[in-house]
N, C-alpha and C. Protein backbone atom coordinates (compact mmCIF):
# COMPACT_ATOMS: atom_id res chain seq x y z
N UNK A 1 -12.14 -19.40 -16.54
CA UNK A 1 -10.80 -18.83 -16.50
C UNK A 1 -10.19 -19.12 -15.13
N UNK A 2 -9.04 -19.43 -14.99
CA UNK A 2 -8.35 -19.86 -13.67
C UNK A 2 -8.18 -18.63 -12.92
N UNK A 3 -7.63 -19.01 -11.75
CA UNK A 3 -7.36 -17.50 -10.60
C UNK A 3 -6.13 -17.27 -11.13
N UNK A 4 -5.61 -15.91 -10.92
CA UNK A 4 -4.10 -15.77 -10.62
C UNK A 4 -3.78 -15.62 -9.43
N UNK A 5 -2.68 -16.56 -9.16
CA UNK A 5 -1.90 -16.45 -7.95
C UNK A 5 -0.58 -16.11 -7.65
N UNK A 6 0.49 -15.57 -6.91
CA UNK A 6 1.46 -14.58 -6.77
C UNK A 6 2.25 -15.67 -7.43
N UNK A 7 1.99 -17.09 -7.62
CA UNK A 7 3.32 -17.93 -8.65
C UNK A 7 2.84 -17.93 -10.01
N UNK A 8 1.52 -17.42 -10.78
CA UNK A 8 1.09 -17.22 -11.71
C UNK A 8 1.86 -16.22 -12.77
N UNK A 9 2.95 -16.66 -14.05
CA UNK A 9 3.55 -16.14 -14.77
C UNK A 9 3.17 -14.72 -15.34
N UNK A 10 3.91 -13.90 -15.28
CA UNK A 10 3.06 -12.89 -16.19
C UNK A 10 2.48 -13.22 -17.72
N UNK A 11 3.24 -13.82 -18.54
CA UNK A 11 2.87 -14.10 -19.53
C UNK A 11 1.82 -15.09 -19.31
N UNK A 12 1.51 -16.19 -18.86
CA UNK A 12 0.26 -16.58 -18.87
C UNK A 12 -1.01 -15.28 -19.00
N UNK A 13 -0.35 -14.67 -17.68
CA UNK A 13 -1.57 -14.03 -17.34
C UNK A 13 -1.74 -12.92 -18.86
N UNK A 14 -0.83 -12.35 -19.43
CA UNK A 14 -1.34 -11.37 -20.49
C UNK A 14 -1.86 -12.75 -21.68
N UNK A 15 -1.62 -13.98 -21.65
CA UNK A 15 -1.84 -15.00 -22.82
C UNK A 15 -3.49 -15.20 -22.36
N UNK A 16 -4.02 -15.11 -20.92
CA UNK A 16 -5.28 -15.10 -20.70
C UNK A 16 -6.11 -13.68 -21.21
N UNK A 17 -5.65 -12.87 -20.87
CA UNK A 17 -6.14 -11.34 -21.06
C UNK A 17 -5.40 -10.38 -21.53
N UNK A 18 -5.46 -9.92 -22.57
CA UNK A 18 -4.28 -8.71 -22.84
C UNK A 18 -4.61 -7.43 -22.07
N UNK A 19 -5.87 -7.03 -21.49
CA UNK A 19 -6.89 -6.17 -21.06
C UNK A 19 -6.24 -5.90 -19.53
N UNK A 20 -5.24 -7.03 -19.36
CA UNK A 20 -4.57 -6.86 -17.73
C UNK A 20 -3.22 -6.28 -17.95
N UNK A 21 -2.83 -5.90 -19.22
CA UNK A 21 -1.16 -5.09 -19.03
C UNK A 21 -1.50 -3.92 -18.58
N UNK A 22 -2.65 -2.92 -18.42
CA UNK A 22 -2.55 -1.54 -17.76
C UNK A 22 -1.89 -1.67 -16.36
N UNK A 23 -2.51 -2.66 -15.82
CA UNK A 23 -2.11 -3.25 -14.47
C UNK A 23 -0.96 -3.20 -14.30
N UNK A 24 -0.04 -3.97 -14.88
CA UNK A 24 1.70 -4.23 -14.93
C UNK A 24 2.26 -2.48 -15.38
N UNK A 25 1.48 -2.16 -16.16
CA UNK A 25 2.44 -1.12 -16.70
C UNK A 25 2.28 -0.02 -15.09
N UNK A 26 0.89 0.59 -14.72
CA UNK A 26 1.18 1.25 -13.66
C UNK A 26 1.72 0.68 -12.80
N UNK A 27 2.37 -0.55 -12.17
CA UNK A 27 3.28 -1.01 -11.41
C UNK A 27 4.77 -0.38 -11.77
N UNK A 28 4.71 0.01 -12.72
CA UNK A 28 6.29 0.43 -13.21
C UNK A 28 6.87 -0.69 -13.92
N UNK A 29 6.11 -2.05 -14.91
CA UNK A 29 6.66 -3.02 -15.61
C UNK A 29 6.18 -2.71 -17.00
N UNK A 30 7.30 -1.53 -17.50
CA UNK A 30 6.98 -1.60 -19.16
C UNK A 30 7.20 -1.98 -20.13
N UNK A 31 7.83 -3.08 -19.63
CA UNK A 31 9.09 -3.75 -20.91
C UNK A 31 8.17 -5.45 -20.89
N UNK A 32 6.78 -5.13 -21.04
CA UNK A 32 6.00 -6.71 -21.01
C UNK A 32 6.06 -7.50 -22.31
N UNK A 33 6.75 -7.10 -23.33
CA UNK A 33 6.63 -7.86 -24.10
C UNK A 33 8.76 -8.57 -24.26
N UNK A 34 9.07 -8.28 -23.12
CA UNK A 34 10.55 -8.93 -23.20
C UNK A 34 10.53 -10.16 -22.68
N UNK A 35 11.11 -11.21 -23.29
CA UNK A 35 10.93 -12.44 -22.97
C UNK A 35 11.41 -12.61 -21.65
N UNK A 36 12.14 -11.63 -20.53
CA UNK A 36 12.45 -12.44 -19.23
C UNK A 36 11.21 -11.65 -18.29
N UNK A 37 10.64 -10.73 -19.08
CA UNK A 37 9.91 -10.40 -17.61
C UNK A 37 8.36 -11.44 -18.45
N UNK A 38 7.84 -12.22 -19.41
CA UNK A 38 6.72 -13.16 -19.13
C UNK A 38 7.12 -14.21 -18.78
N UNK A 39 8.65 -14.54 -18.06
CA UNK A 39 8.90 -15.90 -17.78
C UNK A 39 8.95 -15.82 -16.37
N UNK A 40 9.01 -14.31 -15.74
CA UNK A 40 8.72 -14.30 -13.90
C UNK A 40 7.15 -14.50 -13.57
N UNK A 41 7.29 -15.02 -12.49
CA UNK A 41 6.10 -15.08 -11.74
C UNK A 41 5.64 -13.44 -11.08
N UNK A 42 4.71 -13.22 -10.86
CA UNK A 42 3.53 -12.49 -10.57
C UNK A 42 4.31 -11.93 -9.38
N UNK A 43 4.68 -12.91 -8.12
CA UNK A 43 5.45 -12.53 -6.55
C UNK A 43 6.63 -11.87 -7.24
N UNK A 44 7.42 -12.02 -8.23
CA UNK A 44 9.06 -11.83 -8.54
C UNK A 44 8.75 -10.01 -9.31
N UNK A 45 7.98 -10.36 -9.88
CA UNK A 45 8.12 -9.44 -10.66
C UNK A 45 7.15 -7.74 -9.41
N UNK A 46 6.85 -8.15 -8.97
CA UNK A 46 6.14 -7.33 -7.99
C UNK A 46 7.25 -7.02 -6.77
N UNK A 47 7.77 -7.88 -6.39
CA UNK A 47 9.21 -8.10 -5.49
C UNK A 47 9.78 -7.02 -6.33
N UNK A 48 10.52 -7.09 -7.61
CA UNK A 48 11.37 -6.48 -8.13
C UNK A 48 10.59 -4.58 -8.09
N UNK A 49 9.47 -4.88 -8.50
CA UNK A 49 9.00 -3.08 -8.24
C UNK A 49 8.33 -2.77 -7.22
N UNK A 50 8.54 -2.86 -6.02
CA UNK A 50 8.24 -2.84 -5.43
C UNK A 50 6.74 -2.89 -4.91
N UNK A 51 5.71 -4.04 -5.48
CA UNK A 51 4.34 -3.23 -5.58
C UNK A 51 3.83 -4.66 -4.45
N UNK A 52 3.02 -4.87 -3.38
CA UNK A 52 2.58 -5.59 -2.82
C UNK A 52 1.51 -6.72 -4.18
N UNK A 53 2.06 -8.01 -3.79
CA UNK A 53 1.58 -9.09 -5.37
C UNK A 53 0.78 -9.38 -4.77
N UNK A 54 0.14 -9.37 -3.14
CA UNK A 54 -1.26 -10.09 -2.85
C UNK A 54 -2.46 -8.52 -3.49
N UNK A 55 -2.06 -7.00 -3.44
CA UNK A 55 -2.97 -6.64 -3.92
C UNK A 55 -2.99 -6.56 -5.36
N UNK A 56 -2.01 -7.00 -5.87
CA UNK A 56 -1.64 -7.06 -7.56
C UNK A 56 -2.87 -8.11 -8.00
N UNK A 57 -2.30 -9.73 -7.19
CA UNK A 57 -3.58 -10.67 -6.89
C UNK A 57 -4.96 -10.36 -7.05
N UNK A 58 -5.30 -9.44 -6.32
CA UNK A 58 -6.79 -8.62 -5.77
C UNK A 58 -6.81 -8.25 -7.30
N UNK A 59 -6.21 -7.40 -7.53
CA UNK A 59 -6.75 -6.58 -8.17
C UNK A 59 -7.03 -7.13 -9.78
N UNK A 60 -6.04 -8.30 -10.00
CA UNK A 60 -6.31 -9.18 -11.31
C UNK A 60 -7.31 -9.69 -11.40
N UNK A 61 -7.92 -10.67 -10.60
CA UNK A 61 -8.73 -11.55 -10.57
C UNK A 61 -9.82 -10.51 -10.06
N UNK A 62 -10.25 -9.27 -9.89
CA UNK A 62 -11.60 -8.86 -9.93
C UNK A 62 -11.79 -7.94 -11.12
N UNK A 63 -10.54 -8.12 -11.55
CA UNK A 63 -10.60 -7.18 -13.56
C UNK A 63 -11.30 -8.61 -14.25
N UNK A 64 -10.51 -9.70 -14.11
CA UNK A 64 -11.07 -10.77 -14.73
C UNK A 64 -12.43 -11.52 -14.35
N UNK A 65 -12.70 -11.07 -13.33
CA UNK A 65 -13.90 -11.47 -12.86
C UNK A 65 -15.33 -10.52 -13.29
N UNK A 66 -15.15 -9.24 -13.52
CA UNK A 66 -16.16 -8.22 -13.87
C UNK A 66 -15.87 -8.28 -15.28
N UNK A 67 -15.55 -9.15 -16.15
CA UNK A 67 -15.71 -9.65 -17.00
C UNK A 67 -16.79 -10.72 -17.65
């Protein structure tokens, strides 16, 4: 499975794992199945709620990794 990185789409990332929307949703992104928020990147959409995307980063890739 590839890394995610802060230019890594959201929708990729739920098309890799559906097991990672808890993640987005406690960020305050609940509208994941609307076609403009799986066409932002990971940095944009973290930008927009205010949530730091390098620990968003962290925190994806060691859900997908303890897998």
């Amino acid at each position: 499975m590839a890394a995610i990185t802060k230019d890594t789409l959201i929708g990729d990332i739920l098309d890799m794992d559906r097991t990672t929307a808890p993640f987005f949703m406690e960020m305050g992104m609940h509208c994941l199945g609307c076609p403009a928020s799986r066409g932002e990147s990971l940095e944009q959409a973290c930008m927009v709620h205010g949530v730091s995307a390098d620990e968003l980063v962290g925190k994806l890739n060691a859900h997908l990794a303890s897998k």
